[in-house]
Structures are given as C-alpha cells and as structure tokens.
N, C-alpha and C. Protein backbone atom coordinates (compact mmCIF):
# COMPACT_ATOMS: atom_id res chain seq x y z
N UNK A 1 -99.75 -154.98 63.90
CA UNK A 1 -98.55 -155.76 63.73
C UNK A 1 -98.89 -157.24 63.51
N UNK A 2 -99.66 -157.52 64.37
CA UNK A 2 -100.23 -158.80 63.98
C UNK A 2 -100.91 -159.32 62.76
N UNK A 3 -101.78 -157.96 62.42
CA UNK A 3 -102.32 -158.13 61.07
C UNK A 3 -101.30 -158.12 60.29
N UNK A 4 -100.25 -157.67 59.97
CA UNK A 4 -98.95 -157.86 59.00
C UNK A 4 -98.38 -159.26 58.70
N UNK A 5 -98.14 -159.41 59.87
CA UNK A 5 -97.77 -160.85 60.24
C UNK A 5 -98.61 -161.86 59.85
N UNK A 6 -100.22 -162.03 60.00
CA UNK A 6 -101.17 -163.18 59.31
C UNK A 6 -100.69 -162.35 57.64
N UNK A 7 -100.98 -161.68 57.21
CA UNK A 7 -101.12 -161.31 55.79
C UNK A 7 -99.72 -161.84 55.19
N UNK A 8 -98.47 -161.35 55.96
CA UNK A 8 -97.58 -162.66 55.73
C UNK A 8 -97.37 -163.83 55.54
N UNK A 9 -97.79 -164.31 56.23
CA UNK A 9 -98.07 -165.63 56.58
C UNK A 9 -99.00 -165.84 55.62
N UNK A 10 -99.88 -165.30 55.45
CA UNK A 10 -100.59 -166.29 54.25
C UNK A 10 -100.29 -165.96 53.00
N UNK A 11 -99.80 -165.03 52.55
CA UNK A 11 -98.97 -164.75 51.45
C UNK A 11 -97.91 -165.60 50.73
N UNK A 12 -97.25 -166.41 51.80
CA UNK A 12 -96.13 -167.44 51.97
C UNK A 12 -96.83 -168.42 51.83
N UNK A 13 -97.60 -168.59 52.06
CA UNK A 13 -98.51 -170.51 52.58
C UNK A 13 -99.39 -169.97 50.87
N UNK A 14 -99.77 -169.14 50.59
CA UNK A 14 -100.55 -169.00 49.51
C UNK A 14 -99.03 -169.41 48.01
N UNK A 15 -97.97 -168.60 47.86
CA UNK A 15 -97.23 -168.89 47.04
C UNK A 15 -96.24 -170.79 47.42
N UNK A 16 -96.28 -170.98 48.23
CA UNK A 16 -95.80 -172.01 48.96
C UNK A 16 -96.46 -173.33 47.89
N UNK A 17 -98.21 -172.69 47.73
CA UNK A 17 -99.22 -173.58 47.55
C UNK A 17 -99.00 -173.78 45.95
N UNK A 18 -98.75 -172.59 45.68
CA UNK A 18 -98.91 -172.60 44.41
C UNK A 18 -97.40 -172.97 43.38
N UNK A 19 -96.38 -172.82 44.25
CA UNK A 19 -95.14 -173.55 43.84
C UNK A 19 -95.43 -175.14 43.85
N UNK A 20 -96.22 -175.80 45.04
CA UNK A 20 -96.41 -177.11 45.22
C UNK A 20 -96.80 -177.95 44.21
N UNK A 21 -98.18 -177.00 43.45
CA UNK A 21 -98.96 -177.18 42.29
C UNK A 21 -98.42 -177.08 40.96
N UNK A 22 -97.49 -176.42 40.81
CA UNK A 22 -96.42 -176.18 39.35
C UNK A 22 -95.73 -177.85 39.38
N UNK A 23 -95.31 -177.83 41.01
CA UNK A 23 -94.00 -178.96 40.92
C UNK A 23 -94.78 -179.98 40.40
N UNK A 24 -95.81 -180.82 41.26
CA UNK A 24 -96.72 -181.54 41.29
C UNK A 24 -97.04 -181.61 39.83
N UNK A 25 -97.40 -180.54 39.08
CA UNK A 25 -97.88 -180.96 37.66
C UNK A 25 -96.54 -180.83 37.04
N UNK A 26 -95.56 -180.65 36.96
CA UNK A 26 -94.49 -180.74 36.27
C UNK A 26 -93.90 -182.30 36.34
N UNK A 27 -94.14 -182.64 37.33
CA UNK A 27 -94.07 -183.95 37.79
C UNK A 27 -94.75 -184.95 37.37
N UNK A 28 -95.73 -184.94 37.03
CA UNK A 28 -96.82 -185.44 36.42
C UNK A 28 -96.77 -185.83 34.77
N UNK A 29 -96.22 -184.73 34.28
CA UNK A 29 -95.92 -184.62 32.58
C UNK A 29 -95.19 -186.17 32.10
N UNK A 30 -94.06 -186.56 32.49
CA UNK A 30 -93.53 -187.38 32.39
C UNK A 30 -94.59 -188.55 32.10
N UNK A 31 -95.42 -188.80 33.31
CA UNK A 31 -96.58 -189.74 33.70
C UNK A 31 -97.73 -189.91 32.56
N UNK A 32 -97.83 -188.65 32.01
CA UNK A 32 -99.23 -187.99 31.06
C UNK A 32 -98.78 -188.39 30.02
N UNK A 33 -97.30 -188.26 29.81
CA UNK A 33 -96.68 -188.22 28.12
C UNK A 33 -96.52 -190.12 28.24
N UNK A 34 -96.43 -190.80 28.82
CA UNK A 34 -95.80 -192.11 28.89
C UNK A 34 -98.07 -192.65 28.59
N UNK A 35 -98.27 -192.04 29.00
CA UNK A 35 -99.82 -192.90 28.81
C UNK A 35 -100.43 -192.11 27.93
N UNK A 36 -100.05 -191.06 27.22
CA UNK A 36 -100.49 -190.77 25.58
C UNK A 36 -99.63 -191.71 24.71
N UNK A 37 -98.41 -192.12 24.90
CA UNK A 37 -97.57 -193.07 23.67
C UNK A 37 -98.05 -194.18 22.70
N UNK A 38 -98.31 -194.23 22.07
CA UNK A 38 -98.63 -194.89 21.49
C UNK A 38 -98.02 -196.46 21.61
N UNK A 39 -98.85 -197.37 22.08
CA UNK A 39 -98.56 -198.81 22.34
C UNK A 39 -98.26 -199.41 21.45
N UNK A 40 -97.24 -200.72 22.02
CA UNK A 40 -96.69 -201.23 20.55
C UNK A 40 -96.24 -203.07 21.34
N UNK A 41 -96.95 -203.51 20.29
CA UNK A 41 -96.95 -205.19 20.39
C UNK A 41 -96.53 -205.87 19.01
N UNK A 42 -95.69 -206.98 18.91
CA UNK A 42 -95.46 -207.48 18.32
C UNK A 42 -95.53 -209.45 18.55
N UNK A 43 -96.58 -209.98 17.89
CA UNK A 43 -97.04 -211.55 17.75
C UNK A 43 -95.68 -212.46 16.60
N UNK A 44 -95.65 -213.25 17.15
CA UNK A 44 -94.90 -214.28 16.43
C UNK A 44 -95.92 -215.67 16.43
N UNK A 45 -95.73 -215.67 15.20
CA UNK A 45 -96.84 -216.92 14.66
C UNK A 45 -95.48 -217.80 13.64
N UNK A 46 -95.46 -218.91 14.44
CA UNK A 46 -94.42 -219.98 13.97
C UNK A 46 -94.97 -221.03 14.02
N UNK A 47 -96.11 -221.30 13.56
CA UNK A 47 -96.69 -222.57 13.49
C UNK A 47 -98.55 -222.73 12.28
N UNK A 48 -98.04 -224.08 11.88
CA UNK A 48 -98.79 -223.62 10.55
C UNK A 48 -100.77 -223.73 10.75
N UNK A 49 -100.99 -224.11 12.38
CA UNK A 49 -102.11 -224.68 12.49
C UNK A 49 -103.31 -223.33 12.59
N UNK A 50 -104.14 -223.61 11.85
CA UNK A 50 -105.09 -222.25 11.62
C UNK A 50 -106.23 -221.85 13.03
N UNK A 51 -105.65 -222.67 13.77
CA UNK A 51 -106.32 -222.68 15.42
C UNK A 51 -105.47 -221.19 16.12
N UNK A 52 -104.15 -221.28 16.14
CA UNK A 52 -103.24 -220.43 16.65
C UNK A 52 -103.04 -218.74 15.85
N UNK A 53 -103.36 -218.98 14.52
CA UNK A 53 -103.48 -218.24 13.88
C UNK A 53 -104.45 -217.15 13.97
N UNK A 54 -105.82 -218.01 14.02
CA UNK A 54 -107.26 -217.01 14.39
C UNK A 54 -107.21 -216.77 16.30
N UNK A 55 -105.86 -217.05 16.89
CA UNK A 55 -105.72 -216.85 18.33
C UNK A 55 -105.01 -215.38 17.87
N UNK A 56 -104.48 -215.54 16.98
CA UNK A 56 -103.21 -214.41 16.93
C UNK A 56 -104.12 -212.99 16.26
N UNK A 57 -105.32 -213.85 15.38
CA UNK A 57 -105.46 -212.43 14.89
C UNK A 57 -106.81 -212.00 15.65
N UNK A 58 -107.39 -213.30 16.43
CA UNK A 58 -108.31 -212.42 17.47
C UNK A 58 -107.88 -211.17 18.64
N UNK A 59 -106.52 -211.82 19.07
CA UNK A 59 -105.68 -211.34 20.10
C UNK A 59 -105.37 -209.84 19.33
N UNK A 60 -105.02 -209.20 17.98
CA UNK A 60 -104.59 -208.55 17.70
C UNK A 60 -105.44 -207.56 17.61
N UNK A 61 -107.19 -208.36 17.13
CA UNK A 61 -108.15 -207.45 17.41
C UNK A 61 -108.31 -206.87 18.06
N UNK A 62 -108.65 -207.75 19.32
CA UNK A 62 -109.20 -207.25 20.67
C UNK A 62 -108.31 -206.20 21.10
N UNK A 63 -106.68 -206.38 21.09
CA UNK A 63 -106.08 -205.08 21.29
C UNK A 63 -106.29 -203.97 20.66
N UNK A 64 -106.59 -203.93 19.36
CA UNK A 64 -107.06 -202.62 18.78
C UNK A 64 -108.05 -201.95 19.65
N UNK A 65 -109.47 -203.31 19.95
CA UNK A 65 -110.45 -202.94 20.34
C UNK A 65 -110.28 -202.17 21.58
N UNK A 66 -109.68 -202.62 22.26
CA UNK A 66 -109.36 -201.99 23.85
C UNK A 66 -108.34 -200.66 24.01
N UNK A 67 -107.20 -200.88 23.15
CA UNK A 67 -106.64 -199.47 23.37
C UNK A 67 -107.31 -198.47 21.61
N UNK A 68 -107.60 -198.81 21.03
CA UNK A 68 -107.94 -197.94 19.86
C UNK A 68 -107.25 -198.09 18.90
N UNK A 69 -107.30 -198.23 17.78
CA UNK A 69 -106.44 -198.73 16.64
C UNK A 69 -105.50 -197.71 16.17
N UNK A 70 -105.95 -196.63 16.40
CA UNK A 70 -104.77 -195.40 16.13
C UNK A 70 -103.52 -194.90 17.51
N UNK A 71 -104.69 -195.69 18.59
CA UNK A 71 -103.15 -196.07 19.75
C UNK A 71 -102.36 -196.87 20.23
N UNK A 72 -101.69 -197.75 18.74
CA UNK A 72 -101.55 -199.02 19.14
C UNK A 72 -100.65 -199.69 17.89
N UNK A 73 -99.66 -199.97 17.77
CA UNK A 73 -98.94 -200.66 16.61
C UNK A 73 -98.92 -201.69 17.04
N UNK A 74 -99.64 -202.75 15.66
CA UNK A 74 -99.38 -204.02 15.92
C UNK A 74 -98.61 -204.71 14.57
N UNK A 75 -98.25 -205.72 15.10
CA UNK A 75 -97.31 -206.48 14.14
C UNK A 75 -97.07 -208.01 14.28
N UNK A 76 -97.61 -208.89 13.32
CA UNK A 76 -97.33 -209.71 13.06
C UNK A 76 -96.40 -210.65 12.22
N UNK A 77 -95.41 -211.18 13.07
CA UNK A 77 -93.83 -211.95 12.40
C UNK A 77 -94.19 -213.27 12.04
N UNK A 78 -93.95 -213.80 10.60
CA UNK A 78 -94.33 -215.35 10.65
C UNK A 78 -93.23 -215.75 10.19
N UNK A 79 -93.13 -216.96 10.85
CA UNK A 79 -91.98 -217.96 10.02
C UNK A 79 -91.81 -219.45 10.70
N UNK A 80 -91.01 -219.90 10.01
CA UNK A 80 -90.87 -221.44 10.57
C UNK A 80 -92.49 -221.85 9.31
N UNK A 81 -92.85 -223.07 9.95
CA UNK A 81 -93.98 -223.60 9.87
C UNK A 81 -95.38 -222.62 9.05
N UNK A 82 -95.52 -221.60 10.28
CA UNK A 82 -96.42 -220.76 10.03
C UNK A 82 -96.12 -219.57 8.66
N UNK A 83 -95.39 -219.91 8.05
CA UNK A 83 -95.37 -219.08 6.70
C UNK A 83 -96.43 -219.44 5.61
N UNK A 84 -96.62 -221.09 5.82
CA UNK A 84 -97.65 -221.44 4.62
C UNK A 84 -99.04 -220.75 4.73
N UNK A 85 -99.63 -220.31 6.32
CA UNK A 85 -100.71 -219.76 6.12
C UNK A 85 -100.98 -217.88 5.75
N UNK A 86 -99.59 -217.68 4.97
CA UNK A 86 -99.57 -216.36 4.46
C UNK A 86 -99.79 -216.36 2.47
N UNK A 87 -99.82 -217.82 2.31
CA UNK A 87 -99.94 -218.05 0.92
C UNK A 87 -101.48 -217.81 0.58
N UNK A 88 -101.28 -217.45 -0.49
CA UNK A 88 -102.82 -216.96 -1.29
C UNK A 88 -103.86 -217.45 -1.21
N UNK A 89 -103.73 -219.29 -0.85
CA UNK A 89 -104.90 -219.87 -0.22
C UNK A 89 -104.77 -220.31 0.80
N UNK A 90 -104.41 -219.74 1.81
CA UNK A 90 -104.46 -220.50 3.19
C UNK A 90 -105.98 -220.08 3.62
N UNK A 91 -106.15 -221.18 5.04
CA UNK A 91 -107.39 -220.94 5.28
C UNK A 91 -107.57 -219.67 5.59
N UNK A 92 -106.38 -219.19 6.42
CA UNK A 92 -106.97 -217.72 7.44
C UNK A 92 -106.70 -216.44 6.35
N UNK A 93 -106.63 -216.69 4.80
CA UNK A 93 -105.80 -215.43 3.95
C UNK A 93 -106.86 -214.34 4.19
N UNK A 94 -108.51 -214.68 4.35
CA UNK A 94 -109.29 -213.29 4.09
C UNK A 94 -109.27 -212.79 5.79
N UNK A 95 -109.04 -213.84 6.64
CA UNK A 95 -108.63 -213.32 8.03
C UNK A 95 -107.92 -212.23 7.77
N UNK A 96 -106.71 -212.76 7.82
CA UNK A 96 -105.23 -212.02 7.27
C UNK A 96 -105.37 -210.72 7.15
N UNK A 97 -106.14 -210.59 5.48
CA UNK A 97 -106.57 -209.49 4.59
C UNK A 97 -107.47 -208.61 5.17
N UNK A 98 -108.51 -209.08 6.38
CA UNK A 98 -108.88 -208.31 6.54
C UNK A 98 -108.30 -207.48 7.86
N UNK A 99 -107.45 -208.22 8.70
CA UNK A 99 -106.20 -207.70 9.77
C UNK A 99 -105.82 -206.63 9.57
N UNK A 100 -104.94 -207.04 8.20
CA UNK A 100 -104.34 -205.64 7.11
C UNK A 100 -105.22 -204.48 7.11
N UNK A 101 -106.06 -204.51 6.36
CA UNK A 101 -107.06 -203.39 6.36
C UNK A 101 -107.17 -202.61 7.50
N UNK A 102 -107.25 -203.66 8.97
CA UNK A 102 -107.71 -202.77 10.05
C UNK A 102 -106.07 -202.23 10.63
N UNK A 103 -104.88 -202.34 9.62
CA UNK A 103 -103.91 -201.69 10.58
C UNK A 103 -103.27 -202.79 11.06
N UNK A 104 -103.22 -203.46 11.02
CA UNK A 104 -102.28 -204.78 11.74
C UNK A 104 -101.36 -205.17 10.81
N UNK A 105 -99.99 -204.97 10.75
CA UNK A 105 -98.83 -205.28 9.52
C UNK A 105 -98.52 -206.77 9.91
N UNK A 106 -98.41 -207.33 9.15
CA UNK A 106 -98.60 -208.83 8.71
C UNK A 106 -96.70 -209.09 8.40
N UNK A 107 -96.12 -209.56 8.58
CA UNK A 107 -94.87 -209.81 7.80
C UNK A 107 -94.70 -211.28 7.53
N UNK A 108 -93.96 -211.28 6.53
CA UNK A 108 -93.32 -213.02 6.25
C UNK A 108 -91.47 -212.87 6.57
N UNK A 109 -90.82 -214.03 6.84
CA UNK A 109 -89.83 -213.85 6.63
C UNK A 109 -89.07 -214.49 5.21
N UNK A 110 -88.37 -213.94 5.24
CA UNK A 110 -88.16 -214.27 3.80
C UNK A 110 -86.70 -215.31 3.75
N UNK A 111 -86.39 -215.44 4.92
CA UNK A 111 -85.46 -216.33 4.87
C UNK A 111 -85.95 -218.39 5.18
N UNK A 112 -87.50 -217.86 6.08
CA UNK A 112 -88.20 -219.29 5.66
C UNK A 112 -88.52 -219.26 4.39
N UNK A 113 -89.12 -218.08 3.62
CA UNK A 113 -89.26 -217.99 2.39
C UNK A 113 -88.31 -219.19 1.43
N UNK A 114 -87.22 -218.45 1.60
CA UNK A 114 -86.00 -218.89 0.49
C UNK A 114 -85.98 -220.56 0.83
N UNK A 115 -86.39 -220.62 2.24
CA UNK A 115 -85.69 -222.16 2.41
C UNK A 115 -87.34 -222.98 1.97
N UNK A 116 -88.38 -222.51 1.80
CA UNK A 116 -89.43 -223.29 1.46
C UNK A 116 -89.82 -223.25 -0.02
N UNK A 117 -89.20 -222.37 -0.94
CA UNK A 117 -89.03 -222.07 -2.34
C UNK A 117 -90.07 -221.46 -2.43
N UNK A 118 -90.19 -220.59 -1.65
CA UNK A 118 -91.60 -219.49 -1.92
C UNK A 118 -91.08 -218.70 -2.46
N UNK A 119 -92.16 -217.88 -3.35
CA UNK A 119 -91.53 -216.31 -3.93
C UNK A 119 -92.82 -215.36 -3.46
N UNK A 120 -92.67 -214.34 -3.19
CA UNK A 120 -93.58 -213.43 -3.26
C UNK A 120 -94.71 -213.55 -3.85
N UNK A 121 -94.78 -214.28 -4.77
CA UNK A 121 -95.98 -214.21 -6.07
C UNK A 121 -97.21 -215.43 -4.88
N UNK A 122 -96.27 -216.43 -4.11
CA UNK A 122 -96.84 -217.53 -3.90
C UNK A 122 -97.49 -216.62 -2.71
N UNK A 123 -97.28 -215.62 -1.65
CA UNK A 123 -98.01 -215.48 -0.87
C UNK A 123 -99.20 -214.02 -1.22
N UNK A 124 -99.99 -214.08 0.32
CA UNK A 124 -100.70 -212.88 0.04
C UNK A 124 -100.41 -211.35 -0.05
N UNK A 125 -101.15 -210.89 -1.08
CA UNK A 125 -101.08 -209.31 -1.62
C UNK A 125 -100.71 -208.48 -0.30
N UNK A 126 -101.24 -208.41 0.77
CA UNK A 126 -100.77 -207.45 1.73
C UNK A 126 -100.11 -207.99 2.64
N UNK A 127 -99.53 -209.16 2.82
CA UNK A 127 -98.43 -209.41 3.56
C UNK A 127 -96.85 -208.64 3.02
N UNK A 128 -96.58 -208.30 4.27
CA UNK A 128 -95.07 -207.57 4.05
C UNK A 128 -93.86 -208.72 4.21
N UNK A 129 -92.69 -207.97 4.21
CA UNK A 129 -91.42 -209.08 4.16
C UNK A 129 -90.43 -208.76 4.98
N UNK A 130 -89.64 -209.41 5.58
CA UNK A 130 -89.04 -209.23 6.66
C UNK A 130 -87.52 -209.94 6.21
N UNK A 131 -86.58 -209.42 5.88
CA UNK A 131 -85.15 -210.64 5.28
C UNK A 131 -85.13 -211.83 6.41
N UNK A 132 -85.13 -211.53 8.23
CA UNK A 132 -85.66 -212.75 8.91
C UNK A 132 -86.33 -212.56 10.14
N UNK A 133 -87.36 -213.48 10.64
CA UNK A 133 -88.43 -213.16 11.22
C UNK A 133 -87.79 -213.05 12.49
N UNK A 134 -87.05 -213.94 13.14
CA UNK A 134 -86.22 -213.91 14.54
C UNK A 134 -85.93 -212.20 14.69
N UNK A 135 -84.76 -211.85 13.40
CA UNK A 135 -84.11 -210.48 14.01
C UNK A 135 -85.61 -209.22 14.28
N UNK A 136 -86.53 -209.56 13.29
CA UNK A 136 -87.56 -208.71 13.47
C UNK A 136 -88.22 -208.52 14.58
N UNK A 137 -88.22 -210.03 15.22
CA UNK A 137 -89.07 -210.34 16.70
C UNK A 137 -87.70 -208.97 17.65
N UNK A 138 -86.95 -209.81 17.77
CA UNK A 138 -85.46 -208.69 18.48
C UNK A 138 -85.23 -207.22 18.40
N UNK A 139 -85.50 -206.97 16.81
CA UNK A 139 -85.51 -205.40 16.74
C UNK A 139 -86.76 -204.63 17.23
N UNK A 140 -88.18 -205.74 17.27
CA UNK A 140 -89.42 -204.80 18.10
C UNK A 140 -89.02 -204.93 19.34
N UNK A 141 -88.85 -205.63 20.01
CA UNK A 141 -88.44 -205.76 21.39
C UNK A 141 -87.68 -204.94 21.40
N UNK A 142 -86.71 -204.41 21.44
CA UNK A 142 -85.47 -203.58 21.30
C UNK A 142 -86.17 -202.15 21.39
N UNK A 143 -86.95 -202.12 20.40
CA UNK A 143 -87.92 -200.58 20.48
C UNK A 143 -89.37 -200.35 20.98
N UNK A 144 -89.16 -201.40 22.06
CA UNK A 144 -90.02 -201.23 23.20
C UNK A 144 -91.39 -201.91 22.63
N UNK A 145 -91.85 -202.66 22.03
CA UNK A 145 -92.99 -203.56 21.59
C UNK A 145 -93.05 -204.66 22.85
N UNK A 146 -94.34 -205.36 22.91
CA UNK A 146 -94.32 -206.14 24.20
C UNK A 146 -94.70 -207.46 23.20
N UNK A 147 -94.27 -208.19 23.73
CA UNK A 147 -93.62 -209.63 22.64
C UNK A 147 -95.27 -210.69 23.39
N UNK A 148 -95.41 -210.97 22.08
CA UNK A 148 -96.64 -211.93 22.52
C UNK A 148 -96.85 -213.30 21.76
N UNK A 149 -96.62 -214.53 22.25
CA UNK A 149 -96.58 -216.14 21.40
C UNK A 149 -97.67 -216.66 21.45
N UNK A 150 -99.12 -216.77 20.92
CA UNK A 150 -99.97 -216.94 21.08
C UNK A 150 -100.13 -218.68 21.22
C-alpha cells in the first residue's frame, strides 16, 4: 500500500515537473522572440560639420559591428544644415558611399532640399529621399527605432 502511494506520489511530482517545464518554456518564447528581432536605430544628422558626421557614421558602424549587420536597421535622416554634406562633393561623400554599401540607408530631406535649391542631381548617387526629415525622425520612433543625435 505504501508502495502505491510513493509510485503515486512520484508520478504526480514527476508530471507536476514536467507541466512546470512546458510553462516555464512557454514563458520564455515571448523573451526568445523579443531578442531574435531585429534592432532598429535611427541617427539624425542636422548639422553641416564633417566632425559629427564621421561621429554618426562611426556610431552606425560600430552598431553593425556589435549586433551584426543583418540584425540591425540603420538609418540615417539629414536635414537642416547637414544636407550639404550629402552633395556629390562633400568631404564625408565616399564615407557616406561606403555606409550605403554596408546597409546603412542614408536619407535627405527634401523639404531642406527645396528650401536650399538642391535637386537630386546636386546630391549623392545612393542617398535616398525623405519629403521631410522631422516626420521621418517621428515615424521611426513610432515603429520602435531608438533615436540617436550624435
């Protein structure tokens, strides 16, 4: 009778254990799926000095470097001031160009654009366009990007 009773008993403490272990990792998923997501930052560069610039695109590196470039959207918003160093000869353009290459989307806004009489032609080949750089900064934030002013 007694032997019934331990074989019970551990029968219970054995499924007990193993319900614990389902919950526990079911619990967990949430945790697992939030640190597979793919990370997402977005830089605002509003100023035309090529000091802040090679801050922005070292900073953009090093994040690749640390989380992995395929786990990681980055994005760069320019405007104000900092639009002239997206033109074809600015100092930082092969910086820039080579940003692009590694995955880092570059944007201009195009509403400093209009007000500085730039056209597309005047800036660089792989810079993208943004109608304005503010709402762009707002809409990454909005979709969860972590906002960075170098």
């Amino acid at each position: 009778m007694k032997t019934n009773r331990l074989i019970h008993l551990l029968t219970a403490f054995a499924m007990a254990m193993t319900f614990a272990s389902a919950g526990t990792q079911a619990m967990d998923m949430p945790a697992q799926q939030a640190s597979m997501d793919k990370q997402k930052v977005v830089f605002q560069v509003s100023v035309a000095d090529p000091k802040t610039w090679n801050l922005a695109l070292n900073n953009a590196k090093n994040v690749q470097q640390e989380l992995g470039a395929g786990n990681v959207d980055v994005e760069i918003v320019v405007y104000g001031p900092g639009i002239g160093m997206l033109k074809f000869d600015s100092a930082v353009a092969n910086r820039i160009d080579e940003a692009v290459g590694d995955g880092v989307k570059v944007v201009a806004c195009e509403n400093t654009m209009k007000a500085q009489k730039l056209t597309r032609d005047d800036m660089l080949s792989s810079a993208g366009f943004v109608p304005a750089g503010v709402v762009e900064l707002m809409k990454k934030q909005k979709e969860g990007y972590a906002y960075i002013r170098p």
